[in-house]
N, C-alpha and C. Protein backbone atom coordinates (compact mmCIF):
# COMPACT_ATOMS: atom_id res chain seq x y z
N UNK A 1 5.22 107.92 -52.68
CA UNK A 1 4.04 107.30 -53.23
C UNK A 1 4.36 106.67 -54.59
N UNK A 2 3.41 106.20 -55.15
CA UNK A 2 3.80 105.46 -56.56
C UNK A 2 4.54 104.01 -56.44
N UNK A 3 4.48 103.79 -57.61
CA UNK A 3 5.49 102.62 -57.71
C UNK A 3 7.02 102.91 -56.93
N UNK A 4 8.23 101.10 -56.10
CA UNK A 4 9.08 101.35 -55.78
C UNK A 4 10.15 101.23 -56.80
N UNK A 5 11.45 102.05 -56.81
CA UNK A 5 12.40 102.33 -57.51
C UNK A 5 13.04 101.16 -57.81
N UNK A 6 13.05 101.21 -59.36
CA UNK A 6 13.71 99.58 -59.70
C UNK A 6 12.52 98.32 -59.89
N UNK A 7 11.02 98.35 -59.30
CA UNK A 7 10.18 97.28 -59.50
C UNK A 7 10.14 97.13 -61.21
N UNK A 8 10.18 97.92 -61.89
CA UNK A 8 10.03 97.17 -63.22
C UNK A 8 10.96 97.09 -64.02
N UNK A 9 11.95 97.40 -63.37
CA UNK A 9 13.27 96.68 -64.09
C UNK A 9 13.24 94.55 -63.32
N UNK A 10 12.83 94.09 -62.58
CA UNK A 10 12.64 92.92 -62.02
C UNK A 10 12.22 92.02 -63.14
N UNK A 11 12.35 91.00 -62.93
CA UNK A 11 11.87 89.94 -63.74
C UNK A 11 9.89 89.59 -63.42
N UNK A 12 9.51 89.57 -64.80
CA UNK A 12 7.87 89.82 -63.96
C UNK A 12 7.55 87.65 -64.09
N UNK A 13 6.73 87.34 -63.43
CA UNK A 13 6.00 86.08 -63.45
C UNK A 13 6.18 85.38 -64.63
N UNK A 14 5.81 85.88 -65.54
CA UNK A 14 5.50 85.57 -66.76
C UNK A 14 6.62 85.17 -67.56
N UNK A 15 7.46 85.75 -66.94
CA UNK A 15 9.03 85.73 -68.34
C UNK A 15 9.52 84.39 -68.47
N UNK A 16 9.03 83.58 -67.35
CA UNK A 16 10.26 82.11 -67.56
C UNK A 16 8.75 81.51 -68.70
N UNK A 17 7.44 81.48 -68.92
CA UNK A 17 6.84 80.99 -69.67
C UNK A 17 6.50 82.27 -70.92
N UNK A 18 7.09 82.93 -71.59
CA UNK A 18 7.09 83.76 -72.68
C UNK A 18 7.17 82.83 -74.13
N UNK A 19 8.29 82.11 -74.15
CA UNK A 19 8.23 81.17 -75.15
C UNK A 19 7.28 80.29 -75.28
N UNK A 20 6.64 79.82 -74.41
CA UNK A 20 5.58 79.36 -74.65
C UNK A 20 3.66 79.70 -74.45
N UNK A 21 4.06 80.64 -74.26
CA UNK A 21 3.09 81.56 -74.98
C UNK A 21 3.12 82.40 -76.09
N UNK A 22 4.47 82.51 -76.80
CA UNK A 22 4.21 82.82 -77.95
C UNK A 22 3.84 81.45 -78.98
N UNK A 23 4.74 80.49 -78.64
CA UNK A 23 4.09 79.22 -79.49
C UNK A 23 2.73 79.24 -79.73
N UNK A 24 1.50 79.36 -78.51
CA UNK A 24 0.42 79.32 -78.33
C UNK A 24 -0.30 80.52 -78.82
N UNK A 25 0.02 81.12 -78.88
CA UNK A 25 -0.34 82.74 -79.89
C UNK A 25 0.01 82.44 -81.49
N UNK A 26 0.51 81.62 -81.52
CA UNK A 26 1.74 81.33 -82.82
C UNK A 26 0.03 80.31 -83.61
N UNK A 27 -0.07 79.58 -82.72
CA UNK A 27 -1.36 78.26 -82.66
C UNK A 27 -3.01 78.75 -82.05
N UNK A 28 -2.68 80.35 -82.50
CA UNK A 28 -4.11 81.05 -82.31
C UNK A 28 -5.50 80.62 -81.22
N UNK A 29 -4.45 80.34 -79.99
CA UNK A 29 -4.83 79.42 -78.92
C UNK A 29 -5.41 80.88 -78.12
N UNK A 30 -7.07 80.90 -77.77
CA UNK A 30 -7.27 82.43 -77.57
C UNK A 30 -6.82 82.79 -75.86
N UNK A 31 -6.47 84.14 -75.72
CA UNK A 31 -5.42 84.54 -74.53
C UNK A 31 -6.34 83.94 -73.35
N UNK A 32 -7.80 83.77 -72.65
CA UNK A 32 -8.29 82.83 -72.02
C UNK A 32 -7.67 81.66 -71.93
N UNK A 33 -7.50 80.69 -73.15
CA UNK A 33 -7.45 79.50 -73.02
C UNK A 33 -5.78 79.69 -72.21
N UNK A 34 -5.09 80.19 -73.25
CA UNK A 34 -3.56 80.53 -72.60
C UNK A 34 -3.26 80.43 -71.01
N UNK A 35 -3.89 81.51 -70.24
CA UNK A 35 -4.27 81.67 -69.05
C UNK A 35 -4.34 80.79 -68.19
N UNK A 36 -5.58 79.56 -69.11
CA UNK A 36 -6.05 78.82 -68.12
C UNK A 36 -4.33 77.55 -68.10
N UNK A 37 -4.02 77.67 -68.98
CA UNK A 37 -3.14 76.84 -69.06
C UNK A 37 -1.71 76.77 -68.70
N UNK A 38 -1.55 77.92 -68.14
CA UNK A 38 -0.40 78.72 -67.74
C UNK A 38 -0.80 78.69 -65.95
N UNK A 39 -1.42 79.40 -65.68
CA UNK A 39 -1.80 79.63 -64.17
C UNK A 39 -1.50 78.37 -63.26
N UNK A 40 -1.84 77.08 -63.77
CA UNK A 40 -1.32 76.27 -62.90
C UNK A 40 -0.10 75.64 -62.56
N UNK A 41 0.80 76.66 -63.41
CA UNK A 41 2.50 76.18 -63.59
C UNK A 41 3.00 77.06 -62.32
N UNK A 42 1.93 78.39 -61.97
CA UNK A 42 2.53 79.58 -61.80
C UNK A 42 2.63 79.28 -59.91
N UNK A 43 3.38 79.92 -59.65
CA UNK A 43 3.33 79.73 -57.84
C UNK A 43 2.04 80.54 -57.20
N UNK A 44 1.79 81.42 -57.32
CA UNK A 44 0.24 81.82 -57.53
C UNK A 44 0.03 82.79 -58.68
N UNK A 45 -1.36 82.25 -59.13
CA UNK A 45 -2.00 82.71 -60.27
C UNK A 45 -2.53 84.02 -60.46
N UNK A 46 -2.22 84.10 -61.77
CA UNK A 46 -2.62 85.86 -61.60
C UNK A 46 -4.17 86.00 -62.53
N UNK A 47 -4.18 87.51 -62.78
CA UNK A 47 -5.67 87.53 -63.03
C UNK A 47 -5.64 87.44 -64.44
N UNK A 48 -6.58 87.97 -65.52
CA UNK A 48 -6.49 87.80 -66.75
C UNK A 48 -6.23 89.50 -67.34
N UNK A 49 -6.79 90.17 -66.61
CA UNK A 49 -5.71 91.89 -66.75
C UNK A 49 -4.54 91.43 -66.67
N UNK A 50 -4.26 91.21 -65.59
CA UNK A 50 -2.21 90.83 -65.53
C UNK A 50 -1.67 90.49 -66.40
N UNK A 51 -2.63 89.18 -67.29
CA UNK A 51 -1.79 88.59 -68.59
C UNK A 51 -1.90 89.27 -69.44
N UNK A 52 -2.94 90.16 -70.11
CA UNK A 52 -3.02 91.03 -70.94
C UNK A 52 -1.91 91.75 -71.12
N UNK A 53 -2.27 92.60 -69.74
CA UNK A 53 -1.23 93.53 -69.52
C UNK A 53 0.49 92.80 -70.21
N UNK A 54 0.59 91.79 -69.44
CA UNK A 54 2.25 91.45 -69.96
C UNK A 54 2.12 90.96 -71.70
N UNK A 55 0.77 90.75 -72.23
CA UNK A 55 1.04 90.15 -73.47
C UNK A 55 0.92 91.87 -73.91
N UNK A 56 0.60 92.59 -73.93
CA UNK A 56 0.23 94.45 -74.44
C UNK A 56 1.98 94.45 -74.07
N UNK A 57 2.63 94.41 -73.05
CA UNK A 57 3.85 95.00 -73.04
C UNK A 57 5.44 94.57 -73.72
N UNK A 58 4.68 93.46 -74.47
CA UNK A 58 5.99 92.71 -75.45
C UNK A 58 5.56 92.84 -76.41
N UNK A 59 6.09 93.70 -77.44
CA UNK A 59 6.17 94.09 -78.85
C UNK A 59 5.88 92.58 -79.37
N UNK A 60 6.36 91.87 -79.50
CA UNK A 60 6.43 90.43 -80.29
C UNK A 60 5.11 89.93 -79.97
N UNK A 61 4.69 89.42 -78.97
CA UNK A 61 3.61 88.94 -78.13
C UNK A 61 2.36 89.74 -78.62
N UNK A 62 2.32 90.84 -78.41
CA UNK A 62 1.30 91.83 -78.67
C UNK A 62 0.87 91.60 -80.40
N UNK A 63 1.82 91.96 -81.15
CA UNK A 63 1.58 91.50 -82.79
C UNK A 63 1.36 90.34 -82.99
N UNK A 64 1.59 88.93 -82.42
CA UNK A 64 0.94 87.55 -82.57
C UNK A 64 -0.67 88.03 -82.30
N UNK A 65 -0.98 88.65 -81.07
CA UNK A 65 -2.27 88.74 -80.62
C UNK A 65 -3.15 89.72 -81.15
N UNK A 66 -2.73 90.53 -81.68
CA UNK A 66 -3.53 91.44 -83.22
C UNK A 66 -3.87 90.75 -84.24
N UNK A 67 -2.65 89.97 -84.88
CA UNK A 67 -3.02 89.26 -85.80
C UNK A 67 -3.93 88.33 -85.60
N UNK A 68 -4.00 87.79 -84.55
CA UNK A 68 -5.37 86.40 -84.14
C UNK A 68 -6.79 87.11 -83.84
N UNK A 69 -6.43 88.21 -83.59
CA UNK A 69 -8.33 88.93 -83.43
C UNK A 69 -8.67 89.69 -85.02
N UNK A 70 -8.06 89.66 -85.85
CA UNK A 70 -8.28 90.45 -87.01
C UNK A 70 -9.06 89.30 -87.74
């Protein structure tokens, strides 16, 4: 049961556009707008938990996005 062995060592969706979502975090562009602007690059689109989730799980990413809600 649970997650399979090795899934999050994989490369997730998100990683080939990271740099440019930090630019856009960088340009206090809010994580919605991001989303909307990202999803149509993506082979299918994910939800807006999903992006959270991957912007919460990169140290770097995550502190751009603290600093823009403070």
């Amino acid at each position: 049961m649970g997650r399979p062995k090795g899934s999050r060592d994989k490369e997730r969706v998100l990683d080939p556009h990271r740099e440019q979502i930090k630019e856009y975090l960088q340009l206090q562009v809010p994580l919605r707008r991001i989303l909307s602007l990202a999803n149509p690059h993506l082979e299918k689109p994910i939800s807006y938990p999903a992006y959270r989730y991957f912007v919460r799980q990169d140290a770097e990413l995550l502190e751009l996005w603290r600093a823009q809600r403070q």
